[in-house]
C-alpha atoms as a PDB file:
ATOM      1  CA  UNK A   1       0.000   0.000   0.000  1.00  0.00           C
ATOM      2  CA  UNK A   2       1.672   3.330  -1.288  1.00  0.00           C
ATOM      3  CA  UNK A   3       2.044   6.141   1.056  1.00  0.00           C
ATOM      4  CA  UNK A   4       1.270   8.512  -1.608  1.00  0.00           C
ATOM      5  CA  UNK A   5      -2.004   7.691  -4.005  1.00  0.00           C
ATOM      6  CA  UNK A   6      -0.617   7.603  -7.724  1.00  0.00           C
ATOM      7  CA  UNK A   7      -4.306   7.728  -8.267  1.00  0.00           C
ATOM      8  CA  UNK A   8      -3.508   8.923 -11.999  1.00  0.00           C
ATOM      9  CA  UNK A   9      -1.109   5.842 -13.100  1.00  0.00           C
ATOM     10  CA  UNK A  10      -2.586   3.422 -15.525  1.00  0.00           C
ATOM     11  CA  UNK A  11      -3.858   0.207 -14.751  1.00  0.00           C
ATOM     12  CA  UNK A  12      -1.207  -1.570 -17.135  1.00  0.00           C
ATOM     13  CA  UNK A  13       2.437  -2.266 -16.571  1.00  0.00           C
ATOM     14  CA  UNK A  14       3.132   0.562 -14.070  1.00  0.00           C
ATOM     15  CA  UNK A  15       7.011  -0.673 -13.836  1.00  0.00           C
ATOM     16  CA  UNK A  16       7.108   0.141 -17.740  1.00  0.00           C
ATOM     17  CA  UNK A  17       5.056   3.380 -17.272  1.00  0.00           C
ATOM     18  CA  UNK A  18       6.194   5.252 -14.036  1.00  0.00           C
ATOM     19  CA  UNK A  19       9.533   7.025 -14.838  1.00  0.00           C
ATOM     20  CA  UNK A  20      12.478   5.838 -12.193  1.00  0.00           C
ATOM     21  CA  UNK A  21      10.216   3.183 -11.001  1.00  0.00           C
ATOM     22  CA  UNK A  22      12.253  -0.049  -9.851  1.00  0.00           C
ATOM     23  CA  UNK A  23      10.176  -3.525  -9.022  1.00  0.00           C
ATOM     24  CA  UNK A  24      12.604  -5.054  -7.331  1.00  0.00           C
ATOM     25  CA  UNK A  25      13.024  -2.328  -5.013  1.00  0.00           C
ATOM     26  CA  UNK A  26       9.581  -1.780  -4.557  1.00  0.00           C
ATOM     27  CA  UNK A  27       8.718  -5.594  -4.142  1.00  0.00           C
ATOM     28  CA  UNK A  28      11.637  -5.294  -1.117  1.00  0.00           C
ATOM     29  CA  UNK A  29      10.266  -2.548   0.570  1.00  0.00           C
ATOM     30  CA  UNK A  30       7.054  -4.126   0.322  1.00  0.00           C
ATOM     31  CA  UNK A  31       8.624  -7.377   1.851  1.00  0.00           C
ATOM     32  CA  UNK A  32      10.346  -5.854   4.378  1.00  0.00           C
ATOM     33  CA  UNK A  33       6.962  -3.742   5.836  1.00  0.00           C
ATOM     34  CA  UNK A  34       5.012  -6.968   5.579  1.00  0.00           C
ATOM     35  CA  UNK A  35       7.477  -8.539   7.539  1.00  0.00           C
ATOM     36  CA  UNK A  36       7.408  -5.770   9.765  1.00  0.00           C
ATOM     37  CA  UNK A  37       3.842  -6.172  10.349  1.00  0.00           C
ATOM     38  CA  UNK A  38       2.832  -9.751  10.307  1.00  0.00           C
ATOM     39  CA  UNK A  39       1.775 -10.276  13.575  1.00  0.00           C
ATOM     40  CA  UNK A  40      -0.502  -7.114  13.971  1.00  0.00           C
ATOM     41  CA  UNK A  41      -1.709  -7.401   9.744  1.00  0.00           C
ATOM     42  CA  UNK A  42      -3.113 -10.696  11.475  1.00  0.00           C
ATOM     43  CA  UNK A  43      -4.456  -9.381  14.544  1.00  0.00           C
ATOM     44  CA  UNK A  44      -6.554  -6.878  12.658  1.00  0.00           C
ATOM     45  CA  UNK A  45      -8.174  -9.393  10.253  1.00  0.00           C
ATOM     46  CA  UNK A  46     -11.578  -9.210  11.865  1.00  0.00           C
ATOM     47  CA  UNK A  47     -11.661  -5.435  10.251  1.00  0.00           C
ATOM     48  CA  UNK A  48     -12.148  -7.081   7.243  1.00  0.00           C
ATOM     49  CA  UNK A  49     -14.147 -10.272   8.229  1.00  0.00           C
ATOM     50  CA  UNK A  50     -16.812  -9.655   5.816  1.00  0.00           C
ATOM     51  CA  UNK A  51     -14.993  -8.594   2.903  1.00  0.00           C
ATOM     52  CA  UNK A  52     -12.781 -12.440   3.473  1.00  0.00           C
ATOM     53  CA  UNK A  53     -16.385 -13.688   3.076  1.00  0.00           C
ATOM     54  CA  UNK A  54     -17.447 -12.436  -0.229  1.00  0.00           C
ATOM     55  CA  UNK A  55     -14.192 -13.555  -2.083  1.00  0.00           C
ATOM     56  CA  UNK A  56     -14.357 -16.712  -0.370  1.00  0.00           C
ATOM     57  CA  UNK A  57     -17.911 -17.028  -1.421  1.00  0.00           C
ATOM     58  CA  UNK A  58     -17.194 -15.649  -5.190  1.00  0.00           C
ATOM     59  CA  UNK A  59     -15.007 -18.209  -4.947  1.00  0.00           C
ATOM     60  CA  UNK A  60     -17.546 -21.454  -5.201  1.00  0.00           C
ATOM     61  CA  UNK A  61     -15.187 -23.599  -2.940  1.00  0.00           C
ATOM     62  CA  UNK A  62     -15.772 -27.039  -2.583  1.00  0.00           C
ATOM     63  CA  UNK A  63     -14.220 -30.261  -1.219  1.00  0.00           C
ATOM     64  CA  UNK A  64     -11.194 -32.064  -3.244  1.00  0.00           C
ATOM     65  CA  UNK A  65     -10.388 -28.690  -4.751  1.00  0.00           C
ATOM     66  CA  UNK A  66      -6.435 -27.569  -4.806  1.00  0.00           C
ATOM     67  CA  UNK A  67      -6.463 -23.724  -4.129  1.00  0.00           C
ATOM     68  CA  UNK A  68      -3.691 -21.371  -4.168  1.00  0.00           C
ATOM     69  CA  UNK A  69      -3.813 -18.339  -1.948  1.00  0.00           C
ATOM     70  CA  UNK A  70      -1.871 -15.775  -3.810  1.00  0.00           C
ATOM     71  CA  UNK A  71       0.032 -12.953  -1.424  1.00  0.00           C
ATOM     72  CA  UNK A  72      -1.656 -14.898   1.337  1.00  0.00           C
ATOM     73  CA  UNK A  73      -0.115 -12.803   4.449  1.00  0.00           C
ATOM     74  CA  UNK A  74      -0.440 -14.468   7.210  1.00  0.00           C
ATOM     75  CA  UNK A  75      -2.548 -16.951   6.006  1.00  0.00           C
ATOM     76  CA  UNK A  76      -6.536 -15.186   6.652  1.00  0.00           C
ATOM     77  CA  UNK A  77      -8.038 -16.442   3.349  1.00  0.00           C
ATOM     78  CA  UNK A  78      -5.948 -19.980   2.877  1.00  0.00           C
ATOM     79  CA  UNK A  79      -6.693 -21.297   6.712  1.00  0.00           C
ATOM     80  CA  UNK A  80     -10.635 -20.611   5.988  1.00  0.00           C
ATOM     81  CA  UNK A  81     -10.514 -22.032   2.313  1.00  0.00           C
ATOM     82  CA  UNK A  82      -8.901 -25.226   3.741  1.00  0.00           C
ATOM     83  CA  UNK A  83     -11.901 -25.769   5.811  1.00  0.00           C
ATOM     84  CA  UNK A  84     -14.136 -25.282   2.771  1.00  0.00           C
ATOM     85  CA  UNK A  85     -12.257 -27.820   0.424  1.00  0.00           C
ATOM     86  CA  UNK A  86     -11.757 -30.280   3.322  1.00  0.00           C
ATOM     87  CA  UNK A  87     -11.926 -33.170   3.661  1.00  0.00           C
ATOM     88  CA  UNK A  88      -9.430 -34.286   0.259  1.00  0.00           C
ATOM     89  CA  UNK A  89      -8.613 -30.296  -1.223  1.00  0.00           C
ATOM     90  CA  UNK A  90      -4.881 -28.957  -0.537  1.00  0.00           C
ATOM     91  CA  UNK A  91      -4.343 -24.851  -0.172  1.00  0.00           C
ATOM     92  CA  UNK A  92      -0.893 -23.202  -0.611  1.00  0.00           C
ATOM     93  CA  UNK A  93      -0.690 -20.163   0.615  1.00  0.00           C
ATOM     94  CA  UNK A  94       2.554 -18.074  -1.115  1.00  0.00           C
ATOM     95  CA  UNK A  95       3.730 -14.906  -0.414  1.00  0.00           C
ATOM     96  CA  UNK A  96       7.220 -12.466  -0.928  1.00  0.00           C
ATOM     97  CA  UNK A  97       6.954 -12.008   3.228  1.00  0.00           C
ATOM     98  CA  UNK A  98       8.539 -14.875   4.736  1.00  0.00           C
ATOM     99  CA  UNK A  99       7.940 -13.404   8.100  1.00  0.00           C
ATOM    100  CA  UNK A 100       4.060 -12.994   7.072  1.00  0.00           C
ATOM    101  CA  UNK A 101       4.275 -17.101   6.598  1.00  0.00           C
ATOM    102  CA  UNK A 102       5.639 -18.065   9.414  1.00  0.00           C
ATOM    103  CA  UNK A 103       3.085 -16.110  11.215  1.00  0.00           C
ATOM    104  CA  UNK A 104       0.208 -17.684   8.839  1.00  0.00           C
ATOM    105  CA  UNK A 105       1.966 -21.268  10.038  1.00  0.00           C
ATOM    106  CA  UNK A 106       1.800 -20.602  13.423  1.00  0.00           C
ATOM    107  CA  UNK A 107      -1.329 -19.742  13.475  1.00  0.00           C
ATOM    108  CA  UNK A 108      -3.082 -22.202  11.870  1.00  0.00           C
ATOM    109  CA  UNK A 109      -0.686 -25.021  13.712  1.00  0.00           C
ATOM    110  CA  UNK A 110       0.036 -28.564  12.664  1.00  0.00           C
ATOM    111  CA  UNK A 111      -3.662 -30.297  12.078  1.00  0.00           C
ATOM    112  CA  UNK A 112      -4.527 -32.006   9.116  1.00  0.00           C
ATOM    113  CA  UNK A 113      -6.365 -29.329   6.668  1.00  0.00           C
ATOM    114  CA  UNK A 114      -4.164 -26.490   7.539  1.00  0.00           C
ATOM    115  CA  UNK A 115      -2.425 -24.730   4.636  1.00  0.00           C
ATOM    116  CA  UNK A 116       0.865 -25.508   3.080  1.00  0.00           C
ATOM    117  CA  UNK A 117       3.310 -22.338   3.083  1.00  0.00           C
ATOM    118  CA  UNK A 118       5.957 -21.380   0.439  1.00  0.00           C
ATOM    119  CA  UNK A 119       7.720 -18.211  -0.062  1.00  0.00           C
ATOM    120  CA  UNK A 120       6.816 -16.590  -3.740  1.00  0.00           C
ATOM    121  CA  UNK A 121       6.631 -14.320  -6.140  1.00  0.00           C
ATOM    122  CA  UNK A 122       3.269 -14.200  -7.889  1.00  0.00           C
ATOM    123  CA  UNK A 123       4.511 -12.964 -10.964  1.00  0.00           C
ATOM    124  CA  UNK A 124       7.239 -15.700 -11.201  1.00  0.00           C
ATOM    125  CA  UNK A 125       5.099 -18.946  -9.540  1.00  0.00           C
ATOM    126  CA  UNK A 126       7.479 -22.656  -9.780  1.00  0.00           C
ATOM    127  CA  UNK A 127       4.171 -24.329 -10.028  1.00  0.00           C
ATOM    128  CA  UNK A 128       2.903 -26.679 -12.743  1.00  0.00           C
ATOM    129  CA  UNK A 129       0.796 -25.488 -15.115  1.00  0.00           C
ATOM    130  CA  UNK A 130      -3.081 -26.253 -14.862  1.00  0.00           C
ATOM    131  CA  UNK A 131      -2.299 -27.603 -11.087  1.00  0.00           C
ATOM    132  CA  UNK A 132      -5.016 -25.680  -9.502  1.00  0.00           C
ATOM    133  CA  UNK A 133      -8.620 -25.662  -9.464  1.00  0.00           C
ATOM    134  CA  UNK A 134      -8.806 -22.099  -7.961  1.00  0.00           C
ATOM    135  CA  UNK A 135      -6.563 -18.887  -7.615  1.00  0.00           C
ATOM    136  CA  UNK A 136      -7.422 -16.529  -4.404  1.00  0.00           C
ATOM    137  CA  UNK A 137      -5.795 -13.289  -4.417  1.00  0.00           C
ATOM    138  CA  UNK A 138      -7.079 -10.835  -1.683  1.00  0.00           C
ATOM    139  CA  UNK A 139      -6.457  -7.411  -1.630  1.00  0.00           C
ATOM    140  CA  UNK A 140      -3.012  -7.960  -3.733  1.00  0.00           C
ATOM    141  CA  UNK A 141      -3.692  -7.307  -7.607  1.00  0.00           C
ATOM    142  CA  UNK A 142      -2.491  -3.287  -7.127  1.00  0.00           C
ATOM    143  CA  UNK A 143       0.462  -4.722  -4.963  1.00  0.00           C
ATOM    144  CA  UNK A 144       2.463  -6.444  -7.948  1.00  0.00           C
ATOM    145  CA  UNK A 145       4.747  -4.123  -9.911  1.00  0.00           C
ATOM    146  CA  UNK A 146       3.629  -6.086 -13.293  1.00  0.00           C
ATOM    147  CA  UNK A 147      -0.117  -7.122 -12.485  1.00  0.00           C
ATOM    148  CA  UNK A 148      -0.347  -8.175 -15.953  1.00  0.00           C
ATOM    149  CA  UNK A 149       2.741 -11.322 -15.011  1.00  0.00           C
ATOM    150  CA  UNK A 150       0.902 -12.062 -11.874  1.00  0.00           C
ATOM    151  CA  UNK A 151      -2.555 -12.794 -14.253  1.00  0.00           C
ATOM    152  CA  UNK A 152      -0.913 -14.827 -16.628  1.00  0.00           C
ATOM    153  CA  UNK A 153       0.705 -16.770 -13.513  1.00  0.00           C
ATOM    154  CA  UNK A 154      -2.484 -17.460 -12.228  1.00  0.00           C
ATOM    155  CA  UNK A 155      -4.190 -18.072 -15.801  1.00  0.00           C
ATOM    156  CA  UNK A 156      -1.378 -20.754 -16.314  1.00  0.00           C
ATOM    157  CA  UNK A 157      -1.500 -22.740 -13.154  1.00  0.00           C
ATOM    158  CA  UNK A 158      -5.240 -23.032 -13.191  1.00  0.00           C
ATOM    159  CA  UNK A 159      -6.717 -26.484 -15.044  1.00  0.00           C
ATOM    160  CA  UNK A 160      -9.350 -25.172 -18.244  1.00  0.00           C
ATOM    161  CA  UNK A 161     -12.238 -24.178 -16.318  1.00  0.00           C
ATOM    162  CA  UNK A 162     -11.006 -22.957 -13.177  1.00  0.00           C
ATOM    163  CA  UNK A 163     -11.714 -20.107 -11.668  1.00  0.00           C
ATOM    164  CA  UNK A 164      -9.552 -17.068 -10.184  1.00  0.00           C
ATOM    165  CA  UNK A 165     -11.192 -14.654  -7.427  1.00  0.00           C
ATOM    166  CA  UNK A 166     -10.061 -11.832  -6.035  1.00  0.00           C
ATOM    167  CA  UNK A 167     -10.786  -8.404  -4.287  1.00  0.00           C
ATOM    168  CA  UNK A 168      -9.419  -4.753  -4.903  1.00  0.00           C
ATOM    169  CA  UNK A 169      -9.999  -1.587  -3.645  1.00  0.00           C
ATOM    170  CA  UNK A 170     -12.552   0.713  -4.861  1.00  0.00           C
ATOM    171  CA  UNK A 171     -12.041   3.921  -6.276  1.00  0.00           C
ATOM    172  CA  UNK A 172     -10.358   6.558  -3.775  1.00  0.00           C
ATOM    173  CA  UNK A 173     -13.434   8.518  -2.934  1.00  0.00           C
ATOM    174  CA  UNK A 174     -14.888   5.648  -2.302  1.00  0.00           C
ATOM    175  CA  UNK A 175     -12.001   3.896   0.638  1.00  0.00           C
ATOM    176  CA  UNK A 176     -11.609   6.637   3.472  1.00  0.00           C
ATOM    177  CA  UNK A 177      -9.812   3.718   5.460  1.00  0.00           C
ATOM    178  CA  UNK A 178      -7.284   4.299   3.116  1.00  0.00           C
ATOM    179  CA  UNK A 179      -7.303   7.874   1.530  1.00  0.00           C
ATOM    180  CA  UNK A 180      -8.014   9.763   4.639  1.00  0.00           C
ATOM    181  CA  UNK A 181      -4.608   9.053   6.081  1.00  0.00           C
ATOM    182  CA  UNK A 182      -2.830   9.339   3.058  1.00  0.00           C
ATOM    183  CA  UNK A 183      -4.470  12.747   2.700  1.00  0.00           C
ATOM    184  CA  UNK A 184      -2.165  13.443   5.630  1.00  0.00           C
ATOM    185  CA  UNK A 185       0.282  12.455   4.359  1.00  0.00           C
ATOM    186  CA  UNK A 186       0.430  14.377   1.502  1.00  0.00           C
ATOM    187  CA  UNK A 187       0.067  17.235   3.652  1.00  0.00           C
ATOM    188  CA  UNK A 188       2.785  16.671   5.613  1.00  0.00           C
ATOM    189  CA  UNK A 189       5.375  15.009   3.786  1.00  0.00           C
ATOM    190  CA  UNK A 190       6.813  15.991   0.516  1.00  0.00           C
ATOM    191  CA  UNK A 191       5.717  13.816  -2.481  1.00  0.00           C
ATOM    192  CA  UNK A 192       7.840  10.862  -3.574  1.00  0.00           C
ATOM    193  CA  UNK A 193      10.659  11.296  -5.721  1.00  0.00           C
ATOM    194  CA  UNK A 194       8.965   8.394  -7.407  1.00  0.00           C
ATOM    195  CA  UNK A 195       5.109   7.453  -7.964  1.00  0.00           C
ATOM    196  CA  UNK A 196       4.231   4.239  -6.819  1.00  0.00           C
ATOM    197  CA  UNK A 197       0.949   1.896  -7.939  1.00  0.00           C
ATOM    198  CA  UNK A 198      -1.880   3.546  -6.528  1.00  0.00           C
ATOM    199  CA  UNK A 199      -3.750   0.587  -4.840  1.00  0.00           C
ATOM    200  CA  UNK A 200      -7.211   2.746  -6.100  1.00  0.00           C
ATOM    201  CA  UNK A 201      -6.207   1.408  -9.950  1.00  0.00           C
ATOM    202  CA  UNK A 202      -8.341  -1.267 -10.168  1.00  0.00           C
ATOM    203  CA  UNK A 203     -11.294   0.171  -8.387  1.00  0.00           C
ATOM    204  CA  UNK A 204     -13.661   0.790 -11.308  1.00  0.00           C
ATOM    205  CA  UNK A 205     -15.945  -2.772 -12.032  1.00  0.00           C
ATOM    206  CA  UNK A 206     -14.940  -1.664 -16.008  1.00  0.00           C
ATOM    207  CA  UNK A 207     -11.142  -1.537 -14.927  1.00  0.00           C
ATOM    208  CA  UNK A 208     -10.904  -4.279 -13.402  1.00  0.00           C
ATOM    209  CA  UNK A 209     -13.454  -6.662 -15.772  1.00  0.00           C
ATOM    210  CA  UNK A 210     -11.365  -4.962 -19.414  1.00  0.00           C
ATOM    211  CA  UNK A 211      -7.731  -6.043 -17.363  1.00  0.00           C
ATOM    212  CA  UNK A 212      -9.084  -9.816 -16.483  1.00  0.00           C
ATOM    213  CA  UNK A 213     -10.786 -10.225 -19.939  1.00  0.00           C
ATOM    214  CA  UNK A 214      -7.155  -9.129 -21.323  1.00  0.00           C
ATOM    215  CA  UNK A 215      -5.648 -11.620 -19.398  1.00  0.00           C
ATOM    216  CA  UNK A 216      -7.712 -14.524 -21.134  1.00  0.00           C
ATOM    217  CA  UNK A 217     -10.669 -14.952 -18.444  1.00  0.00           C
ATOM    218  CA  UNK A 218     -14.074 -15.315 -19.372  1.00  0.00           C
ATOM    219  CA  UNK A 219     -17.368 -15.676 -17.443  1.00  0.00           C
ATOM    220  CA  UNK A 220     -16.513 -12.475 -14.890  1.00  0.00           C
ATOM    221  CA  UNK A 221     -18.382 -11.232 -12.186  1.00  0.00           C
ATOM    222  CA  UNK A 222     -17.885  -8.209 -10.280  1.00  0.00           C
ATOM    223  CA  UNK A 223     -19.430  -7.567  -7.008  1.00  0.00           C
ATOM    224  CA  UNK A 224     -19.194  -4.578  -4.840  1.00  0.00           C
ATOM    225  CA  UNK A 225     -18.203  -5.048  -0.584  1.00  0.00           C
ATOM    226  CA  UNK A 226     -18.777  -2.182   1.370  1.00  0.00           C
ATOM    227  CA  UNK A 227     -17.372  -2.682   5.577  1.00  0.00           C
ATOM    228  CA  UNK A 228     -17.169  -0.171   8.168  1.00  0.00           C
ATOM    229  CA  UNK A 229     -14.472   0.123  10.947  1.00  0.00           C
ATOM    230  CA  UNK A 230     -14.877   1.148  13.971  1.00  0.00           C
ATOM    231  CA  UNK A 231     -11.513   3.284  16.254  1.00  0.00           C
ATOM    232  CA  UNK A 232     -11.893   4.476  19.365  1.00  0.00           C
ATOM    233  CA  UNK A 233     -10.131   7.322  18.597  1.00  0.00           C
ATOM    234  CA  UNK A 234      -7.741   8.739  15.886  1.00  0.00           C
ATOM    235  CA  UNK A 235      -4.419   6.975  16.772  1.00  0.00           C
ATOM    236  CA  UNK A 236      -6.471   3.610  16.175  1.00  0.00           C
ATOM    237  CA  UNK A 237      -7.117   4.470  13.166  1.00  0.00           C
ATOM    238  CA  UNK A 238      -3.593   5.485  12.607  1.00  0.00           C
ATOM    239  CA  UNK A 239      -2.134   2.705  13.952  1.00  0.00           C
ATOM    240  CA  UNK A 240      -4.867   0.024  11.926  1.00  0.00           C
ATOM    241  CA  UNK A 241      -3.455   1.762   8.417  1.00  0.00           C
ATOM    242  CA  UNK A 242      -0.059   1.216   9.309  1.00  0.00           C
ATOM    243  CA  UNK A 243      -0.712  -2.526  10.163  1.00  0.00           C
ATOM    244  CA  UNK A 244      -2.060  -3.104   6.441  1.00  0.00           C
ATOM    245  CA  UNK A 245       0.002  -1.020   4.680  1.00  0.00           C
ATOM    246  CA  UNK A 246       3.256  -2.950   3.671  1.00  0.00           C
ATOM    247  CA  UNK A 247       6.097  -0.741   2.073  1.00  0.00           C
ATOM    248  CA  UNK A 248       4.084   2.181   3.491  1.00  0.00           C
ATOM    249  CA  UNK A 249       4.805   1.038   6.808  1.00  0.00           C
ATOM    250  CA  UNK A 250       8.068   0.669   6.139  1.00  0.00           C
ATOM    251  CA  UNK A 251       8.626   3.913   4.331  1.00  0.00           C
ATOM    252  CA  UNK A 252       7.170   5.696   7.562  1.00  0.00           C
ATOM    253  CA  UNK A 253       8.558   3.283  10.132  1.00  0.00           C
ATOM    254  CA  UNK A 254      12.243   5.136   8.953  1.00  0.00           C
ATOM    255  CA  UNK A 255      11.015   8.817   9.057  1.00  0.00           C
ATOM    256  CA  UNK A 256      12.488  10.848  12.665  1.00  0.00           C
ATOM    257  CA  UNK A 257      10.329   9.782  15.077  1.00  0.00           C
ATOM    258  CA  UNK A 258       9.085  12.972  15.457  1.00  0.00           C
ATOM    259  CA  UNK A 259       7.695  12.920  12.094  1.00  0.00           C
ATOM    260  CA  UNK A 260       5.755   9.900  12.572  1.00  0.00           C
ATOM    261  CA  UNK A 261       4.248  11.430  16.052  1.00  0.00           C
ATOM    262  CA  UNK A 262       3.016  14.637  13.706  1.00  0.00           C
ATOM    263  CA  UNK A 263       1.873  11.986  11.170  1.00  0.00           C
ATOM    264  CA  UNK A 264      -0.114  10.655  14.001  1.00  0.00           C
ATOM    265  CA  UNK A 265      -1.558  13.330  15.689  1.00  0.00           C
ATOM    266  CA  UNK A 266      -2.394  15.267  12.319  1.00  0.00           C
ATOM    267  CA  UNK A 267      -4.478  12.177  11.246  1.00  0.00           C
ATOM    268  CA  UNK A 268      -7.652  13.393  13.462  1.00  0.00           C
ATOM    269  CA  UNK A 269      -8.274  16.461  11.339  1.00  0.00           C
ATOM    270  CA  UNK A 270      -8.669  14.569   8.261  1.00  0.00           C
ATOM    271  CA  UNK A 271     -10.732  12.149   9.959  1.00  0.00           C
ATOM    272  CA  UNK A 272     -13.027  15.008  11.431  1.00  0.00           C
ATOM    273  CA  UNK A 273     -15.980  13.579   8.895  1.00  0.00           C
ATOM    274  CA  UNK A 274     -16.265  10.306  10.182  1.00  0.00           C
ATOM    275  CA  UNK A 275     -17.238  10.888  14.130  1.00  0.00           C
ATOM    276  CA  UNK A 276     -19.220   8.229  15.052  1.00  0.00           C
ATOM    277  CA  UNK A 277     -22.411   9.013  16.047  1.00  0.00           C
ATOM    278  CA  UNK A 278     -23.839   5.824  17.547  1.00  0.00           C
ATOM    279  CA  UNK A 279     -22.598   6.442  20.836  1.00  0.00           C
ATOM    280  CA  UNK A 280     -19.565   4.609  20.519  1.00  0.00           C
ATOM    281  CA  UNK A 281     -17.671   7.707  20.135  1.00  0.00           C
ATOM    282  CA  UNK A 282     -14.812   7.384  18.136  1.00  0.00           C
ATOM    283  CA  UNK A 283     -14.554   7.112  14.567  1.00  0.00           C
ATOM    284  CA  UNK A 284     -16.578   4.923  11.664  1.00  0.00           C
ATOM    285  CA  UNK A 285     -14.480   4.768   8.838  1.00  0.00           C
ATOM    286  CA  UNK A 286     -15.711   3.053   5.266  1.00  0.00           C
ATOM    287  CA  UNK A 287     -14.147   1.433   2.916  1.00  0.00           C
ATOM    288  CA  UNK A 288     -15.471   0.195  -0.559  1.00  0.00           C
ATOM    289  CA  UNK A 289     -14.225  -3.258  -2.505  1.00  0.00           C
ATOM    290  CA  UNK A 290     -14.760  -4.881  -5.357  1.00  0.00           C
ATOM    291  CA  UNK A 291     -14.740  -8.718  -5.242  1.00  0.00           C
ATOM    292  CA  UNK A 292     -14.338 -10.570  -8.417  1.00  0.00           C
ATOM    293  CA  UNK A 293     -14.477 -14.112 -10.008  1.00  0.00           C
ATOM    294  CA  UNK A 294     -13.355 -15.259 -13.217  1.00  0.00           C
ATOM    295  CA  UNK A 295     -12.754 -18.288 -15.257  1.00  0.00           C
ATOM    296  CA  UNK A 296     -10.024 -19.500 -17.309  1.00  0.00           C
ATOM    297  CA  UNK A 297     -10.942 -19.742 -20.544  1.00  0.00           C
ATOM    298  CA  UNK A 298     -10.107 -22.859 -22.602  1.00  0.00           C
END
């Protein structure tokens, strides 16, 4: 997740089309703040219970299936999709974050359906081809420098007829979980000597159904997933953006810590529209996905 929103990049190869952009640098920052995050990415997954329930369901799991969990983290989406193609289905859950894995493994422990984990790269998968009946990818399509690689990946290793789903982000206006703090960020910090993927460029249903079409899937469906969450107060929600954000995290995590207290105490002005009124007090922040399915064609 970029610090910055690149909200005007292209949905195509953004490593080809961002001047000064570097993928392998990017894919180690976003490594390294994953790996800085693992434990706390997992302990906020219940933010974003219901939005792991559409893809899963978009997904049409069933037993005997083999699944791959594409930038599975620590393992949210694989441990439940074990349980839906148990008993006789596999999952392997692959990711760049080896320190998101090892979380993922600990967590789900040693029993008999839990995921398998293997450190990958999405856009460069040492699988066979048409050796999976589904491809789950959950909130990761924006991540990968060269979405387009990570597409064909998943087109190849899925048999003729199986079926990819995945969520994105919607557009920005439409994710203030997301935009509101980098909104302070962009007022308080410079802007990046180089753009980054704005995780917002999949986030119109045309977008995102032209780019899967493209990459040789038929049969699409696009559904929207709208979620609230709830902060008890502004540093929450601070703290809950930095624990998905990845290479943002990272990125921040080496400013002067003074800068990331101003960061943090600036947040609550741009956050002054979403008071919760319920009396809960705090803060009810939305945030609007898309969750789609697709089949390979062929």
């Amino acid at each position: 997740m970029s610090t910055h929103d690149a909200s005007r990049s292209t949905p195509d190869t953004v490593a080809g089309a961002t001047p000064g952009f570097d993928p392998r640098r990017f894919k180690a920052m976003e490594r390294a703040g994953f790996n800085r995050i693992a434990a706390r990415y997992a302990e906020g997954a219940h933010l974003r219970a219901d939005l792991a329930a559409a893809l899963l369901d978009a997904a049409a799991l069933a037993p005997g299936q083999r699944v791959l969990d594409l930038a599975s983290g620590p393992g949210l989406l694989a441990g439940q999709a074990a349980l839906r193609v148990a008993p006789g289905g596999t999952v392997l859950a692959t990711d760049i974050a080896e320190g998101m894995l090892a979380e993922g493994a600990r967590r789900c422990g040693e029993h008999a359906d839990a995921p398998c984990f293997a450190a990958a790269d999405a856009e460069h998968l040492c699988l066979a081809d048409a050796s999976m009946d589904r491809v789950l990818a959950g909130l990761a399509l924006f991540i990968f420098p060269h979405p387009e690689r990570a597409l064909a990946e998943m087109r190849r290793v899925l048999a003729p007829g199986g079926r990819v789903a995945l969520s994105v982000w919607g557009t920005r206006e439409t994710v203030p979980l997301i935009h509101r703090a980098q909104d302070t960020i962009a007022r308080l910090l410079p802007p990046p000597k180089v753009a980054r993927p704005s995780v917002f460029r999949y986030g119109e249903p045309e977008v995102l159904s032209a780019t899967l079409a493209a990459a040789g899937f038929d049969d699409i469906e696009i559904s929207p997933c709208d979620f609230s969450c709830h902060f008890a107060d502004a540093d929450a929600y601070w703290q809950a953006f930095l624990d998905l954000a990845g290479g943002a995290a990272e990125a921040l995590g080496r400013l002067p810590e003074a800068t990331q207290e101003q960061l943090r105490a600036a947040v609550v002005d741009d956050l002054a529209h979403h008071c919760c009124d319920d009396g809960r007090g705090g803060f009810l922040v939305p945030a609007r996905t898309l969750v789609a399915s697709a089949r390979r064609a062929g």
